[in-house]
C-alpha atoms as a PDB file:
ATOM      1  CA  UNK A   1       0.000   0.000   0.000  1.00  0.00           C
ATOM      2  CA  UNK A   2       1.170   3.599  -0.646  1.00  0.00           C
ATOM      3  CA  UNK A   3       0.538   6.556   0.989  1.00  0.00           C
ATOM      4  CA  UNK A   4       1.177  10.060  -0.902  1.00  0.00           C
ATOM      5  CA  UNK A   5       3.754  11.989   1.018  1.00  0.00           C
ATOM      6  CA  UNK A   6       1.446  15.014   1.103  1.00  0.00           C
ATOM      7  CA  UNK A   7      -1.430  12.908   3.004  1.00  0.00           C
ATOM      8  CA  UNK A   8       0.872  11.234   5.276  1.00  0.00           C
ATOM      9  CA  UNK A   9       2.190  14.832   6.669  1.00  0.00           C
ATOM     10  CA  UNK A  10      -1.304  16.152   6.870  1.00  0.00           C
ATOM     11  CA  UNK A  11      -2.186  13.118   8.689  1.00  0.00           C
ATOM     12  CA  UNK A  12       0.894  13.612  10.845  1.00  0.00           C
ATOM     13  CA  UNK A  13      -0.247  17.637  11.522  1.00  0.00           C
ATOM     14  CA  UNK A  14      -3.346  16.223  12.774  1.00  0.00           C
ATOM     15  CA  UNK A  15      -2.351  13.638  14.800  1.00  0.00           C
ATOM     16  CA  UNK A  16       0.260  15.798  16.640  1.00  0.00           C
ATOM     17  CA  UNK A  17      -1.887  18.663  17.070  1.00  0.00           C
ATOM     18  CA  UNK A  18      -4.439  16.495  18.836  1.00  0.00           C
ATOM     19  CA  UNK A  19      -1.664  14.579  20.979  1.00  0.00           C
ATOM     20  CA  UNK A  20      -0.735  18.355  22.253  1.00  0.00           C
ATOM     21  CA  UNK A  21      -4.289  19.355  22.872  1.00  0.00           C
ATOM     22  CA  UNK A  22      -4.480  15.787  25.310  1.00  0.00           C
ATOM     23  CA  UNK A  23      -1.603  16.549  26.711  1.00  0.00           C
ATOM     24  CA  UNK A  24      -2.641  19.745  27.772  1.00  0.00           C
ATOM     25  CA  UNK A  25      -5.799  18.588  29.222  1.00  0.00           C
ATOM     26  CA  UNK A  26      -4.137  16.203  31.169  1.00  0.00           C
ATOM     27  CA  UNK A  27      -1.507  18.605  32.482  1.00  0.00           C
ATOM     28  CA  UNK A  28      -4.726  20.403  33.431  1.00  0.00           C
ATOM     29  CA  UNK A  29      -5.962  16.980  35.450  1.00  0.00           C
ATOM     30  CA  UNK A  30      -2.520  16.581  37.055  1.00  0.00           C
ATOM     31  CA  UNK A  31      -2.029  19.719  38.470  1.00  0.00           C
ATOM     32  CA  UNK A  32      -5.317  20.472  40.530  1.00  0.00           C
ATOM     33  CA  UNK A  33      -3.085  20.650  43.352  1.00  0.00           C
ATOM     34  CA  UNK A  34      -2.647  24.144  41.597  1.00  0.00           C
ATOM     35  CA  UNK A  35      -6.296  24.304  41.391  1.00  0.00           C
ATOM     36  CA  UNK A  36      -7.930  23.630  44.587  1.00  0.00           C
ATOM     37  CA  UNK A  37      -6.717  23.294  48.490  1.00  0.00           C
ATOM     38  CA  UNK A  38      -4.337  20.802  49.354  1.00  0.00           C
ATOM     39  CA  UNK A  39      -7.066  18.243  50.968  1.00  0.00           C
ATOM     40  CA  UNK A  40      -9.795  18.986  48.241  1.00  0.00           C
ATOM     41  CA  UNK A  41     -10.392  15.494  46.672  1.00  0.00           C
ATOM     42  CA  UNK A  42     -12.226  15.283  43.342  1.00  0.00           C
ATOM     43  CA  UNK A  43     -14.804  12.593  43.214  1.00  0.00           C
ATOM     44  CA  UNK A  44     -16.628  11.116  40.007  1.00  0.00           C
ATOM     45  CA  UNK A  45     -19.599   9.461  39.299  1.00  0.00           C
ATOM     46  CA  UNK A  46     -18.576   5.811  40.138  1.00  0.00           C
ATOM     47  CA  UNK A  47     -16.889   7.525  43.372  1.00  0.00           C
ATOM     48  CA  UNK A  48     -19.854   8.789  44.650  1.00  0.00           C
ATOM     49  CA  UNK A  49     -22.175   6.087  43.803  1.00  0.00           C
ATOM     50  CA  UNK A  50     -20.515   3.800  45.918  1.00  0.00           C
ATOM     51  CA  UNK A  51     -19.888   6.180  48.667  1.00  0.00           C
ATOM     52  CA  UNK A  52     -23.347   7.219  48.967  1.00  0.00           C
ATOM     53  CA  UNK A  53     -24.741   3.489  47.845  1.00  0.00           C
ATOM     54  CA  UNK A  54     -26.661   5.143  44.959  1.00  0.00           C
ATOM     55  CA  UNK A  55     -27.406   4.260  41.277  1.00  0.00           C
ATOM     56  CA  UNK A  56     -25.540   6.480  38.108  1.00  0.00           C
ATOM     57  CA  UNK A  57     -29.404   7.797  37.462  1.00  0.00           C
ATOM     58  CA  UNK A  58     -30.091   8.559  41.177  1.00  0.00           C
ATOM     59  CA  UNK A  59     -26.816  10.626  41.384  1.00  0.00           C
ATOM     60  CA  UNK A  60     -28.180  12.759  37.825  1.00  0.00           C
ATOM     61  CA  UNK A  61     -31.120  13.640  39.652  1.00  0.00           C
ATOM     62  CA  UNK A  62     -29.417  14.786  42.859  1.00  0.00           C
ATOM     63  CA  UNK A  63     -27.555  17.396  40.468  1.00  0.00           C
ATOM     64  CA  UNK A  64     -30.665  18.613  38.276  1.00  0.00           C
ATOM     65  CA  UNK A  65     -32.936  18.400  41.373  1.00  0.00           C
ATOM     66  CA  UNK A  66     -31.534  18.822  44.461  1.00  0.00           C
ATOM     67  CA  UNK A  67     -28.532  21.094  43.371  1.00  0.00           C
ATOM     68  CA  UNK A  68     -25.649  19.121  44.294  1.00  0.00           C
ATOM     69  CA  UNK A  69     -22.706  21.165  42.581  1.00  0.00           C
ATOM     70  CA  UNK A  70     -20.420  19.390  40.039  1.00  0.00           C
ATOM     71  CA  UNK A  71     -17.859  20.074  37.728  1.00  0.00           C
ATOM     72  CA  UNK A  72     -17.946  18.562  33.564  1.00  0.00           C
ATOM     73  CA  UNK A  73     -14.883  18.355  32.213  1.00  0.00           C
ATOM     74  CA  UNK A  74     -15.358  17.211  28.736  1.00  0.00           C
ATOM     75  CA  UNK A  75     -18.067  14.358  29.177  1.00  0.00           C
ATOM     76  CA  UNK A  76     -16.796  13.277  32.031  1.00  0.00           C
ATOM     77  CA  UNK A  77     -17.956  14.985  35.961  1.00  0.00           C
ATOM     78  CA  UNK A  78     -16.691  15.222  38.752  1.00  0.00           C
ATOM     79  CA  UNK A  79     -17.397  16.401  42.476  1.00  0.00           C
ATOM     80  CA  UNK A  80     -15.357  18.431  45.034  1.00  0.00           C
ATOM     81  CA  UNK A  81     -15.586  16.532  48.623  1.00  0.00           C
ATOM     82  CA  UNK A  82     -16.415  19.710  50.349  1.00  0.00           C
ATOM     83  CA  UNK A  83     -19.182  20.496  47.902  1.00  0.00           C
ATOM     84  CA  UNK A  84     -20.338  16.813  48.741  1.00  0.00           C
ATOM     85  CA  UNK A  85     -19.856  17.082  52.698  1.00  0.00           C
ATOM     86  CA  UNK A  86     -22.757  20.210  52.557  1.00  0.00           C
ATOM     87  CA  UNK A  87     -25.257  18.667  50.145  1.00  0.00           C
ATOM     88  CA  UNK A  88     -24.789  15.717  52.723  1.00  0.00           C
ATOM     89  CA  UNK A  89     -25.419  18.048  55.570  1.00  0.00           C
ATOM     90  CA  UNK A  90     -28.108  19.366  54.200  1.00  0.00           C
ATOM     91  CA  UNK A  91     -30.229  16.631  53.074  1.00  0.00           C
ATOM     92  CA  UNK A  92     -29.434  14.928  55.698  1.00  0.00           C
ATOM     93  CA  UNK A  93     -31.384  12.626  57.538  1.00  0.00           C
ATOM     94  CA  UNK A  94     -30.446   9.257  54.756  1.00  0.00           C
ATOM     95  CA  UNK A  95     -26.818   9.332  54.545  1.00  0.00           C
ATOM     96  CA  UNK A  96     -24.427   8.014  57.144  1.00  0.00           C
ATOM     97  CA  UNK A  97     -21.781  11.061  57.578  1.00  0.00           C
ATOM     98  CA  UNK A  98     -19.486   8.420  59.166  1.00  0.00           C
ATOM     99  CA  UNK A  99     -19.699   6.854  56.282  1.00  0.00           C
ATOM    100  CA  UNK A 100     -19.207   9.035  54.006  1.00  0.00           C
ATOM    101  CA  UNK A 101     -16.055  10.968  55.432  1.00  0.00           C
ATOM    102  CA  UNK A 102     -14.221   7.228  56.044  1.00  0.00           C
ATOM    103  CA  UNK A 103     -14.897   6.252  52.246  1.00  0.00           C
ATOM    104  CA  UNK A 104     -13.472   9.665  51.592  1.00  0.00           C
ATOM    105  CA  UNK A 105     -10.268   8.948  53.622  1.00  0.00           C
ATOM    106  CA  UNK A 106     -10.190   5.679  52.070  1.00  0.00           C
ATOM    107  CA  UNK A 107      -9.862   7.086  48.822  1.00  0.00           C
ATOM    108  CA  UNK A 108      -7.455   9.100  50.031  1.00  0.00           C
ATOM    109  CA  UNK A 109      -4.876   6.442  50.993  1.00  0.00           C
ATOM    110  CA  UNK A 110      -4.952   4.767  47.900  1.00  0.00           C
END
């Protein structure tokens, strides 16, 4: 198979643009230590399902309904811990706060 030289260095543009456009996202990921406080943990979907023993569809309807704040970045969202600590406090009554703050720690010594 041959490939013109002028298509393969187009292709090549392409391809290395997008590699530098992931690599700056995830320089963005690894350095939220920039970002937010020192013990601010970020917490996604799967995170917080099992923390608070919910379902994916459950957790959607805690953000459009009960305004539990989040953060999209690209398709994927994500939760600060504090953010998570006051919706906790102030819906209260079904959640174990024990709980919740040792799964939290737990996550943290991994």
């Amino acid at each position: 198979m041959y490939v013109h030289d002028d298509y393969f260095e187009t292709w090549m543009e392409r391809l290395s643009k997008k590699l530098s456009e992931i690599g700056k996202d995830l320089k963005s990921l690894v350095n939220t230590n920039q970002v937010f406080d020192k013990d601010e943990k970020l917490l996604d979907n799967q995170d917080m399902c099992f923390m608070l023993h919910i379902s994916k569809r459950t957790l959607q309807r805690y953000r459009t309904e009960n305004g539990l704040p989040y953060i999209k970045y690209g398709q994927k969202i994500y939760y600060k811990a504090a953010d998570v600590r006051e919706f906790i406090n102030r819906n209260g009554d079904y959640w174990d706060r024990k709980a919740f703050e040792k799964a939290v720690k737990t996550e943290e010594g991994e």
